[in-house]
PDB file of N, CA and C in Angstrom:
ATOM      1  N   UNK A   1      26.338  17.793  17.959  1.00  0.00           N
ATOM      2  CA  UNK A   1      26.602  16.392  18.198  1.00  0.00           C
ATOM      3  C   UNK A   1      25.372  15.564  17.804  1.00  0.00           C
ATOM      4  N   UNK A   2      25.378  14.031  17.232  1.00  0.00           N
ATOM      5  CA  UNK A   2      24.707  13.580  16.492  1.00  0.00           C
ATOM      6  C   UNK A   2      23.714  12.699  17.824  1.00  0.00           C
ATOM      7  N   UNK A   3      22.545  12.360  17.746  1.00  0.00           N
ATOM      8  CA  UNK A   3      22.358  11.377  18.800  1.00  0.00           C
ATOM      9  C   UNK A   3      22.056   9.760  18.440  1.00  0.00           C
ATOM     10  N   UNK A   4      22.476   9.352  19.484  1.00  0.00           N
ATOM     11  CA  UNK A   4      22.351   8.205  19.011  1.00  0.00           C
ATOM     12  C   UNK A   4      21.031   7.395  19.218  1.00  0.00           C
ATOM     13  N   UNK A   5      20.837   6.358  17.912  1.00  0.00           N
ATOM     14  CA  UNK A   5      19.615   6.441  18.051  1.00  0.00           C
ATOM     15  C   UNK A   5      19.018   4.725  17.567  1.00  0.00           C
ATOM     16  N   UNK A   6      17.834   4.598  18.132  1.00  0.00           N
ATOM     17  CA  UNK A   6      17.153   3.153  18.670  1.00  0.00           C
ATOM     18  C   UNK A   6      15.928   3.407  17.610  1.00  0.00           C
ATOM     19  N   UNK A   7      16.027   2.075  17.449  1.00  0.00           N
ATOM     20  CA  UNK A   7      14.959   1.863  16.663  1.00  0.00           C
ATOM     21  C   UNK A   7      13.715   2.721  17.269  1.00  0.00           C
ATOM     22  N   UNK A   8      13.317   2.400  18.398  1.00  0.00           N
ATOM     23  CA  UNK A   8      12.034   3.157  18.822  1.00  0.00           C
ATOM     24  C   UNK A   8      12.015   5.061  18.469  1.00  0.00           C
ATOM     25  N   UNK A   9      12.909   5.303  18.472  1.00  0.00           N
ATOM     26  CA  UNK A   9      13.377   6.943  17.879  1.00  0.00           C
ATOM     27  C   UNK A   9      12.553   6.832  16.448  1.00  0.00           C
ATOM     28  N   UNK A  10      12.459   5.701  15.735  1.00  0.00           N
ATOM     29  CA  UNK A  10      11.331   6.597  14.761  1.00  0.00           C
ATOM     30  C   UNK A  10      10.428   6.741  15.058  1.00  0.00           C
ATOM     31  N   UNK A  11       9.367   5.848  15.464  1.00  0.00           N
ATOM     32  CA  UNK A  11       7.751   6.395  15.954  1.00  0.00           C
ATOM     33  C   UNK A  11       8.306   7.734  17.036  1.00  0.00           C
ATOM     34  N   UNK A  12       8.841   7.611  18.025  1.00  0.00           N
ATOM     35  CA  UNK A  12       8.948   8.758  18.956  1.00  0.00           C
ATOM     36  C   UNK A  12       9.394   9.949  18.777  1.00  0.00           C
ATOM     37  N   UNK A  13      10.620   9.910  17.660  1.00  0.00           N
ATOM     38  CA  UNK A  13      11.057  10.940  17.407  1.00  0.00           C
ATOM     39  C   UNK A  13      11.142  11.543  16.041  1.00  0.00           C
ATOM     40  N   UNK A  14      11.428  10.764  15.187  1.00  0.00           N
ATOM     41  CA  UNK A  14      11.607  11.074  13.893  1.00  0.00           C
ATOM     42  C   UNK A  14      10.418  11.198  12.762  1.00  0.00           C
ATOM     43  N   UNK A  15       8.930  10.523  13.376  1.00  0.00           N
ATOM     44  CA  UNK A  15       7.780  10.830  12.649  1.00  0.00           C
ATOM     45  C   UNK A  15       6.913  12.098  13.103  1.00  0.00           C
ATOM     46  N   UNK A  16       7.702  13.002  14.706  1.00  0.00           N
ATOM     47  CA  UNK A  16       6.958  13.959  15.188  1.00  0.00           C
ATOM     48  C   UNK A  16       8.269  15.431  14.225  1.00  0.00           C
ATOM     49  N   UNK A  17       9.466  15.012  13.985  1.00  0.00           N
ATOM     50  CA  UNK A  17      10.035  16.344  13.991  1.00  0.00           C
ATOM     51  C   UNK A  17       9.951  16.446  12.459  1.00  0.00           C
ATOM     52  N   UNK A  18      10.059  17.679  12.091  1.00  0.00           N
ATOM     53  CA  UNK A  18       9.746  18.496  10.602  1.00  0.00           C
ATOM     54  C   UNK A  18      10.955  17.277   9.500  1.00  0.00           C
ATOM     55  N   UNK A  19      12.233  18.111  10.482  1.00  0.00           N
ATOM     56  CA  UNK A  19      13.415  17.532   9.630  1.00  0.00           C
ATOM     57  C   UNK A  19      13.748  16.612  10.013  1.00  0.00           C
ATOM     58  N   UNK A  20      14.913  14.957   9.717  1.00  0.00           N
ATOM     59  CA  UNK A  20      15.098  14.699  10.621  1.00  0.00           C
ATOM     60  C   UNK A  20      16.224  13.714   9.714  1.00  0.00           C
ATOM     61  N   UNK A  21      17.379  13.708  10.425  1.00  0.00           N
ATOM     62  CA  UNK A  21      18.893  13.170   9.070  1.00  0.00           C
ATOM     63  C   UNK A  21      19.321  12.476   9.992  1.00  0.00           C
ATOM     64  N   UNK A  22      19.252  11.097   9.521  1.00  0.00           N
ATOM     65  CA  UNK A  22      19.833   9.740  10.163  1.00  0.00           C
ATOM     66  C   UNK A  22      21.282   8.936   9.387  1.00  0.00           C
ATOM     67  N   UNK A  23      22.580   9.126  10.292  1.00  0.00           N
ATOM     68  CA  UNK A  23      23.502   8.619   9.508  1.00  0.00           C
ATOM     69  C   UNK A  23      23.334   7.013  10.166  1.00  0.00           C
ATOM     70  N   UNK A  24      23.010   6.118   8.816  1.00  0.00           N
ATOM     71  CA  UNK A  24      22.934   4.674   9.116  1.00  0.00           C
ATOM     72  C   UNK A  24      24.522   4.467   8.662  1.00  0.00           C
ATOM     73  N   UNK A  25      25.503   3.647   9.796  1.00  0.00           N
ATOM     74  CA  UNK A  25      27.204   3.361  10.079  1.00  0.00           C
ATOM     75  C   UNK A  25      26.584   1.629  10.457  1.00  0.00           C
ATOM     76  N   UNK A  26      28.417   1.493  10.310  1.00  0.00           N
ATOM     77  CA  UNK A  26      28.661  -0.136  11.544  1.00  0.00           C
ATOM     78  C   UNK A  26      29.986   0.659  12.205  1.00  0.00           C
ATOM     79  N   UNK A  27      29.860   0.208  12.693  1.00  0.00           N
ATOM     80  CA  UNK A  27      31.142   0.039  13.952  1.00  0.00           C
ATOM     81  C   UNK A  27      32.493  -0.229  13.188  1.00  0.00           C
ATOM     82  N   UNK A  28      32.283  -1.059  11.870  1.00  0.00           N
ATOM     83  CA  UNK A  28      33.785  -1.354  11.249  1.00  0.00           C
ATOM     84  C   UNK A  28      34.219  -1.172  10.151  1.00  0.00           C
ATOM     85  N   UNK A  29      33.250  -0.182   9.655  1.00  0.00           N
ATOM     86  CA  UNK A  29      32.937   0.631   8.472  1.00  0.00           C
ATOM     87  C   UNK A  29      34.209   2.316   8.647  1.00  0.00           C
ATOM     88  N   UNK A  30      35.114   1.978   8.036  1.00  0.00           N
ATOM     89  CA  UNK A  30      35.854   3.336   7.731  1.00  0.00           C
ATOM     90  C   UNK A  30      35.450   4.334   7.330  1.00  0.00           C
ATOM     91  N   UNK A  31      35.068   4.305   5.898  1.00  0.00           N
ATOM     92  CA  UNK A  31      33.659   5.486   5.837  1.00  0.00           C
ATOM     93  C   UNK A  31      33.158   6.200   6.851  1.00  0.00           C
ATOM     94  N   UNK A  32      32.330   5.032   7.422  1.00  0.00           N
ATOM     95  CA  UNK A  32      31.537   5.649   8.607  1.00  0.00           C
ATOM     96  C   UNK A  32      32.168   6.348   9.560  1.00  0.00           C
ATOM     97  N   UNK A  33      33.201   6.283   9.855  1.00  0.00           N
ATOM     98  CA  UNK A  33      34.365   6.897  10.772  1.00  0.00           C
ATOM     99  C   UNK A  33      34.040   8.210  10.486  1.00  0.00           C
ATOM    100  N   UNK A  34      34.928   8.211   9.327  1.00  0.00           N
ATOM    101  CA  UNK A  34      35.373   9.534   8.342  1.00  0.00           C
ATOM    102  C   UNK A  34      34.381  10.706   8.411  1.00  0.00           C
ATOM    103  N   UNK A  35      33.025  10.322   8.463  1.00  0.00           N
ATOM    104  CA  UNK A  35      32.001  10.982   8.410  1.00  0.00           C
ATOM    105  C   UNK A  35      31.464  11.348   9.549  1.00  0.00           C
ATOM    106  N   UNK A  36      31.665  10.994  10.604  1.00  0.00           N
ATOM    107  CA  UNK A  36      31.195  11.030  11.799  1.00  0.00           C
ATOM    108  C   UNK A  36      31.334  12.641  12.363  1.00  0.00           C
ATOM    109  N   UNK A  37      32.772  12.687  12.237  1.00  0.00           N
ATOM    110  CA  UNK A  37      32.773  14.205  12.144  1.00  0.00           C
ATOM    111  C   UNK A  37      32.344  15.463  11.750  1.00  0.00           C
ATOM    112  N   UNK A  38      32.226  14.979  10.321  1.00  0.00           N
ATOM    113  CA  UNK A  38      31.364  16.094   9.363  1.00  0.00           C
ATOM    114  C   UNK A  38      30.075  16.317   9.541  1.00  0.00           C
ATOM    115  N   UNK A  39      29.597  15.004  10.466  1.00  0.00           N
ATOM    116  CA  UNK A  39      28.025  14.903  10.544  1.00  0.00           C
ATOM    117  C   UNK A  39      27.726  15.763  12.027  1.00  0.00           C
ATOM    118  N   UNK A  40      28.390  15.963  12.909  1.00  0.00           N
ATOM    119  CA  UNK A  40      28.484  16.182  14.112  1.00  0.00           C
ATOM    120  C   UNK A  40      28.844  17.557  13.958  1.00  0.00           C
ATOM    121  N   UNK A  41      29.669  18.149  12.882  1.00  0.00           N
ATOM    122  CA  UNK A  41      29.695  19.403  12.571  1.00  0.00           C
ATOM    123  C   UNK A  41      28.266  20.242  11.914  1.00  0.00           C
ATOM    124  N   UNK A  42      27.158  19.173  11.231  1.00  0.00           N
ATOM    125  CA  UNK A  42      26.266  19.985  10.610  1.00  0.00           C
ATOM    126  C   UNK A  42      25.312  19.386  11.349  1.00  0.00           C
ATOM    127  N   UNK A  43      25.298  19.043  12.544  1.00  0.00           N
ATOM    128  CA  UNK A  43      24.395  19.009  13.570  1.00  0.00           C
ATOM    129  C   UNK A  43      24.579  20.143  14.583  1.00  0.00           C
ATOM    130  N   UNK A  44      25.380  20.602  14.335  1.00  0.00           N
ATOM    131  CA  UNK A  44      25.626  22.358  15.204  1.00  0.00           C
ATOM    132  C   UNK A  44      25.274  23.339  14.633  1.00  0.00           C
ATOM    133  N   UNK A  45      25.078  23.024  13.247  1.00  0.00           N
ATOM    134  CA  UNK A  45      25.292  23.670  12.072  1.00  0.00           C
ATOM    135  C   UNK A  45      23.603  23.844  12.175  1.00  0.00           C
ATOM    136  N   UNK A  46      22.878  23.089  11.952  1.00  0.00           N
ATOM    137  CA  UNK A  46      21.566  22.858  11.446  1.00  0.00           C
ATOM    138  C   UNK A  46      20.641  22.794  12.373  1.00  0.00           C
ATOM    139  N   UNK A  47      21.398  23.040  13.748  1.00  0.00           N
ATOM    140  CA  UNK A  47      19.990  22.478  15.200  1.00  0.00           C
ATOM    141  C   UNK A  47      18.997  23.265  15.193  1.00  0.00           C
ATOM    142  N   UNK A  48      18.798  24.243  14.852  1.00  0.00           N
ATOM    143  CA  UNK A  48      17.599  24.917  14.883  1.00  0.00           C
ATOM    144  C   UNK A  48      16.653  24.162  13.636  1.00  0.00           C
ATOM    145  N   UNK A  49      17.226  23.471  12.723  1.00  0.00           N
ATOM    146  CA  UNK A  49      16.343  23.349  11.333  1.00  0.00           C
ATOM    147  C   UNK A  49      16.262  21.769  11.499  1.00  0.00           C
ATOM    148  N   UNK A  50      16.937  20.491  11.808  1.00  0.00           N
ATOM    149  CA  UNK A  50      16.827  19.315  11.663  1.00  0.00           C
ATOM    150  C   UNK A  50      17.631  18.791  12.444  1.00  0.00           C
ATOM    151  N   UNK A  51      16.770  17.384  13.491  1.00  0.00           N
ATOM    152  CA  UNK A  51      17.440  16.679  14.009  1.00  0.00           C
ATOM    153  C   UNK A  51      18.474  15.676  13.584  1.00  0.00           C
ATOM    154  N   UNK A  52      19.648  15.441  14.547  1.00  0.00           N
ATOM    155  CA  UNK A  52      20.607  14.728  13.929  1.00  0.00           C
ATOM    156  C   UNK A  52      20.885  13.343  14.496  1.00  0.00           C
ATOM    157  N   UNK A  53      20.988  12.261  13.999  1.00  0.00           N
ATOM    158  CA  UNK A  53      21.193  10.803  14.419  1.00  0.00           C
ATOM    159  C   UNK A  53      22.448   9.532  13.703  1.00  0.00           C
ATOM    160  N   UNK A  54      22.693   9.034  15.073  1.00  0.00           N
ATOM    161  CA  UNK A  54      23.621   7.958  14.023  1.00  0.00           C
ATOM    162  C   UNK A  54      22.872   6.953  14.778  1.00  0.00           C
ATOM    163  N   UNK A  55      22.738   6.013  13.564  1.00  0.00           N
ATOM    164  CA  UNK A  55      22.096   4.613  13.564  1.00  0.00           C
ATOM    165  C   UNK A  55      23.121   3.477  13.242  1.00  0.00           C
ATOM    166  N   UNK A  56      23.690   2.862  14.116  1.00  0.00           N
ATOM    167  CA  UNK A  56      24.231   1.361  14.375  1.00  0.00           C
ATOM    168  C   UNK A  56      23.178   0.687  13.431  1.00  0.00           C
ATOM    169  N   UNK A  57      24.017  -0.161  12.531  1.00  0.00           N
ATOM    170  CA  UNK A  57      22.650  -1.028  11.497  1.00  0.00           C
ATOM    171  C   UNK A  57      22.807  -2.224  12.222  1.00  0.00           C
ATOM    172  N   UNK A  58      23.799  -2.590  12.943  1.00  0.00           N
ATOM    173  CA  UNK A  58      23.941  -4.081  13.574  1.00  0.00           C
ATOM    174  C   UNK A  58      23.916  -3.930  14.964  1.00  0.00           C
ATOM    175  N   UNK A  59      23.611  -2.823  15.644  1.00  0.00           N
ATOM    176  CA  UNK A  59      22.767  -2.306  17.047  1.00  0.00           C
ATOM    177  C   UNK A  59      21.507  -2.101  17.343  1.00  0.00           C
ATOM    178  N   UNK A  60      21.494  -0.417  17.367  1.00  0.00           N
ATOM    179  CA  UNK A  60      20.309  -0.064  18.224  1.00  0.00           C
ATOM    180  C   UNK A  60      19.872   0.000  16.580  1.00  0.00           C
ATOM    181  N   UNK A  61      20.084   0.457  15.041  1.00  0.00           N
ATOM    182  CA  UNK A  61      19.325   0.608  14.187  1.00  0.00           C
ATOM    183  C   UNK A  61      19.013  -0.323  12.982  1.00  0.00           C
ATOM    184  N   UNK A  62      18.988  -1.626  13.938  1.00  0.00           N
ATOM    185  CA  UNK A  62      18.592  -2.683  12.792  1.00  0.00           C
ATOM    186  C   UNK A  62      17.932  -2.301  12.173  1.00  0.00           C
ATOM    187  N   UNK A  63      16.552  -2.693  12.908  1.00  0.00           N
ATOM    188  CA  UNK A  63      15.410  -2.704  12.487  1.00  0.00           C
ATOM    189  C   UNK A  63      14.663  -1.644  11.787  1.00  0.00           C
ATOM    190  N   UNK A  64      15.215  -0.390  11.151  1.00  0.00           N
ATOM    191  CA  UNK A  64      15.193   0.839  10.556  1.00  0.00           C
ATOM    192  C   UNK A  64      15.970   0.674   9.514  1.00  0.00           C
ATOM    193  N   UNK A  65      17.427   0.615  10.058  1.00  0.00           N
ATOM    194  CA  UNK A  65      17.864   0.305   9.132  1.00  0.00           C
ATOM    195  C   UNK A  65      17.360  -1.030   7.826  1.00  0.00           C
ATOM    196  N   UNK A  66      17.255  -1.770   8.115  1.00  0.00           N
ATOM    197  CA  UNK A  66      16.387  -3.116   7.451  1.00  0.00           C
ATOM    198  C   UNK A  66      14.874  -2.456   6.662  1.00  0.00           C
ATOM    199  N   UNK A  67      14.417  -1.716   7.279  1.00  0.00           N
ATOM    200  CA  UNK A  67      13.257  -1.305   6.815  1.00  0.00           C
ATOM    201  C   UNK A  67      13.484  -0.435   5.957  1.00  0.00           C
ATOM    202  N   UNK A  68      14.510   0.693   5.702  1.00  0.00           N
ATOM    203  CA  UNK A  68      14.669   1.291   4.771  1.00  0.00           C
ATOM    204  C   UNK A  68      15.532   1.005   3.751  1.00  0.00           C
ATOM    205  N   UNK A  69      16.240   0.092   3.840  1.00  0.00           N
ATOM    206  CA  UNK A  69      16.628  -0.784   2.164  1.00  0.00           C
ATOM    207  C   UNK A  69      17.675  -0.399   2.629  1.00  0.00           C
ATOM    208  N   UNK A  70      18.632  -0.379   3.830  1.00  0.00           N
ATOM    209  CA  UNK A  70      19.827   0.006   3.483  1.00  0.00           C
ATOM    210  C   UNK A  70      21.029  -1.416   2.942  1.00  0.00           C
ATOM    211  N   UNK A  71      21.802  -0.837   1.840  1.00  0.00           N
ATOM    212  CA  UNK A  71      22.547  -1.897   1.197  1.00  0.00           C
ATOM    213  C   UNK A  71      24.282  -1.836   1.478  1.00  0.00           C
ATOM    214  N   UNK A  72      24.594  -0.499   1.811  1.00  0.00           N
ATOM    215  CA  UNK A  72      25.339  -0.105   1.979  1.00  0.00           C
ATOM    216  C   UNK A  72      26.041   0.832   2.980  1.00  0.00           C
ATOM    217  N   UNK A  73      26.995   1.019   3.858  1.00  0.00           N
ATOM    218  CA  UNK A  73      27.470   2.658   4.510  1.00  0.00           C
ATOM    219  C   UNK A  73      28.250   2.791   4.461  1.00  0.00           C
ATOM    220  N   UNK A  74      28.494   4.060   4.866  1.00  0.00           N
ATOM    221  CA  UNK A  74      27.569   5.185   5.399  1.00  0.00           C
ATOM    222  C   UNK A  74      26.283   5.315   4.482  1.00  0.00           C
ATOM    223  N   UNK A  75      25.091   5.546   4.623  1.00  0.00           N
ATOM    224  CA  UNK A  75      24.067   6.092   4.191  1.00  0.00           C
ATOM    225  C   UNK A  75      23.415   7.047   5.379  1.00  0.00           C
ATOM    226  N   UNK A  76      23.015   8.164   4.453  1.00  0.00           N
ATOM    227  CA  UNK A  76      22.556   9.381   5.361  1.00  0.00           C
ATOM    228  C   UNK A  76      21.078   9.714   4.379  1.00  0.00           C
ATOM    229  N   UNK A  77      20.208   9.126   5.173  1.00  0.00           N
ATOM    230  CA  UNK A  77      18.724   9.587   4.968  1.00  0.00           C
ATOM    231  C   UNK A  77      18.092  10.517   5.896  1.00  0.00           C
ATOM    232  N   UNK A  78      17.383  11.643   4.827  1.00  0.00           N
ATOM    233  CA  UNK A  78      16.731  13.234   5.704  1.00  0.00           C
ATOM    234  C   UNK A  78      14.931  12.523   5.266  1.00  0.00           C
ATOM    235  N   UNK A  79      15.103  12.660   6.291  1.00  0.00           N
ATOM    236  CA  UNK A  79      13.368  12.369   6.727  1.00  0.00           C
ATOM    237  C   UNK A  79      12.411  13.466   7.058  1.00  0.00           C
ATOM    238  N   UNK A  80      11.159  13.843   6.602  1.00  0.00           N
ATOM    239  CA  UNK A  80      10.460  15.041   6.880  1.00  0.00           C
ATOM    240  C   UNK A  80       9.105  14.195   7.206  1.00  0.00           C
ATOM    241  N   UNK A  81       8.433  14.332   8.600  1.00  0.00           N
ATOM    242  CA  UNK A  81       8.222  13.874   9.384  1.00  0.00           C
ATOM    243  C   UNK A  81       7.435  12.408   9.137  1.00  0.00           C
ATOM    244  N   UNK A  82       8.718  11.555   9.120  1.00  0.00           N
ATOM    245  CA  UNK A  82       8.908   9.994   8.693  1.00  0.00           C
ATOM    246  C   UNK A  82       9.349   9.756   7.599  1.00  0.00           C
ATOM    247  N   UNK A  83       8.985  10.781   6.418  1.00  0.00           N
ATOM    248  CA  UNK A  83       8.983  10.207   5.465  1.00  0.00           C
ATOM    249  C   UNK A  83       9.834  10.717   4.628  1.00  0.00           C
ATOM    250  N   UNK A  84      11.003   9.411   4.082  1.00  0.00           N
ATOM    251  CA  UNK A  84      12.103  10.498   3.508  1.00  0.00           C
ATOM    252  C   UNK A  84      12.287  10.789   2.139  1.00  0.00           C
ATOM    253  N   UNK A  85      13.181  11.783   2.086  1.00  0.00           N
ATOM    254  CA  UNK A  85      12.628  12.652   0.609  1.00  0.00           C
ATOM    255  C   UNK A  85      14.140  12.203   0.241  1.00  0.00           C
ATOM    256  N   UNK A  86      15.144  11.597   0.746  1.00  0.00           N
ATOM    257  CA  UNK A  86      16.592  12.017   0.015  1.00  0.00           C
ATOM    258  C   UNK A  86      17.367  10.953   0.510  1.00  0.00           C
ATOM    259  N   UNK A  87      18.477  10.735  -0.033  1.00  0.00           N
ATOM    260  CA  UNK A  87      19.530   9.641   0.645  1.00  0.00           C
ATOM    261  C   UNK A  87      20.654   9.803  -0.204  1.00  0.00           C
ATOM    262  N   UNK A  88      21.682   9.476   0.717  1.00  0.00           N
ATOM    263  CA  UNK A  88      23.062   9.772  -0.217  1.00  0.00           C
ATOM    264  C   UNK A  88      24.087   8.549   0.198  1.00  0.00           C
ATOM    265  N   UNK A  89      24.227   7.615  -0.476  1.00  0.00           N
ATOM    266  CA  UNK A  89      25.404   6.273   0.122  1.00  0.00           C
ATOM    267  C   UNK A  89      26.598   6.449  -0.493  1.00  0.00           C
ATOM    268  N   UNK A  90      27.472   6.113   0.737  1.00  0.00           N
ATOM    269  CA  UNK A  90      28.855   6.272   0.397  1.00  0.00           C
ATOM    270  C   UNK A  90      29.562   7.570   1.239  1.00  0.00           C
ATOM    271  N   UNK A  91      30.844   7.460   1.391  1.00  0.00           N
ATOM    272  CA  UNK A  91      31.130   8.213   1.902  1.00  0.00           C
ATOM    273  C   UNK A  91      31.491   9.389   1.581  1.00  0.00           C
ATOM    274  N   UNK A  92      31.319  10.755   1.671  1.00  0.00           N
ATOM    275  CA  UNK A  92      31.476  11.929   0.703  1.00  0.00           C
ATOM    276  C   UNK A  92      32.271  12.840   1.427  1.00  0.00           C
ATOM    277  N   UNK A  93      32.920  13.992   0.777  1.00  0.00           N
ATOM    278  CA  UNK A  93      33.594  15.108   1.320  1.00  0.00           C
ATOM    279  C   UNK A  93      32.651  15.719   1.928  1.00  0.00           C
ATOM    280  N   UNK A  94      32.836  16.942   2.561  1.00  0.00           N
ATOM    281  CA  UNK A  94      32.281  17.351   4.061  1.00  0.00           C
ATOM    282  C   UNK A  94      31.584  18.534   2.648  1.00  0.00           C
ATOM    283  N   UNK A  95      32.090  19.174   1.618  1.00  0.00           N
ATOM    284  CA  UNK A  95      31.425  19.786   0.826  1.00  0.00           C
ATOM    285  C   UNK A  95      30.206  19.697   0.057  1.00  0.00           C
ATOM    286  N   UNK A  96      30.407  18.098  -0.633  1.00  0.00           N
ATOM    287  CA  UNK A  96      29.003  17.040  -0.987  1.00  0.00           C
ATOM    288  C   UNK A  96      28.470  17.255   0.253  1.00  0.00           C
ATOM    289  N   UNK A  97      28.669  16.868   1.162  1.00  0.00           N
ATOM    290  CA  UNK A  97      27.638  16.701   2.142  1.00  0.00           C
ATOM    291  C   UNK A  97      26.571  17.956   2.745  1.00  0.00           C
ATOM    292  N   UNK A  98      27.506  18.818   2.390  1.00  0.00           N
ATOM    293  CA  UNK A  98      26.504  20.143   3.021  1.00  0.00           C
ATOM    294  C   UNK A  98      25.689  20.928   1.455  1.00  0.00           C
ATOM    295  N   UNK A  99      25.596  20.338   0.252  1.00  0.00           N
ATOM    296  CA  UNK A  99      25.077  20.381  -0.696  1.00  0.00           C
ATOM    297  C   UNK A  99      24.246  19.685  -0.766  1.00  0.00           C
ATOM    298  N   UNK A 100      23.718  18.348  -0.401  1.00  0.00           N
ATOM    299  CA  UNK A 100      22.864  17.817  -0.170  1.00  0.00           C
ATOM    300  C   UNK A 100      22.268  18.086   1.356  1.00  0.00           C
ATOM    301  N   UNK A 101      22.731  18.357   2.223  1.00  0.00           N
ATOM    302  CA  UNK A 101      21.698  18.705   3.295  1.00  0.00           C
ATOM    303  C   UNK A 101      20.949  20.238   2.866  1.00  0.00           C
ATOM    304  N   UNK A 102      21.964  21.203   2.260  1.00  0.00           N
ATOM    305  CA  UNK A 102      21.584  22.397   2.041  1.00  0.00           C
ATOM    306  C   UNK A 102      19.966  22.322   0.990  1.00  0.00           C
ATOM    307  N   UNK A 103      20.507  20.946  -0.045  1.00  0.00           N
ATOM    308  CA  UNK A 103      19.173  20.809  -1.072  1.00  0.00           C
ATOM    309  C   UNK A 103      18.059  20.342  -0.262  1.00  0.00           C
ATOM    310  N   UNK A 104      18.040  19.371   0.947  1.00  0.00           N
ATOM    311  CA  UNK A 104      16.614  19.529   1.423  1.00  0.00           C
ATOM    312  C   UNK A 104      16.705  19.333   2.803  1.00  0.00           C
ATOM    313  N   UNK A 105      16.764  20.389   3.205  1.00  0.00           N
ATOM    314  CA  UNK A 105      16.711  20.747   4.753  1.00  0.00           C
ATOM    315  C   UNK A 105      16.288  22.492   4.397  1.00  0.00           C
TER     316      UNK A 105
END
């Protein structure tokens, strides 16, 4: 299961852990729906290797969200400790998706 997550989760959490994959959603974003699942599946999938997060861009993850250029969602950025190496926008099959976590995680 994904956690949900506040701006303050990056200094606290996401610049101390190795891995760390933030799905930036809205609330009225279909996409984001769609994905929610798949993401919550490779957070069971992956807990030993990288933390998992969903970021509200018009909630708790403005201000992250805003800071990392997001233009679009779903976007799912993997962060290695803060700093991220990867991003994938748009909404993808649950197969894309574990091809890109598999490439850097």
């Amino acid at each position: 299961m994904m956690n949900d997550f506040k701006d303050e989760d990056f200094e606290n959490k996401i610049k101390n852990e190795d891995v760390s994959v933030i799905q930036f959603s809205a609330s009225w974003c279909m996409p984001c729906k769609n994905l929610i699942p798949i993401m919550n599946k490779f957070s069971d999938e992956y807990k030993d290797k990288a933390g998992f997060y969903y970021a509200d861009i018009e909630d708790g993850g403005i201000n992250t969200g805003s800071a990392a250029g997001i233009r679009g969602v779903p976007t799912v950025i993997i962060y290695k400790k803060g700093v991220e190496v990867d991003r994938k926008v748009g909404g993808a099959p649950e197969s894309h998706m574990k091809e890109f976590l598999d490439k850097n995680i």
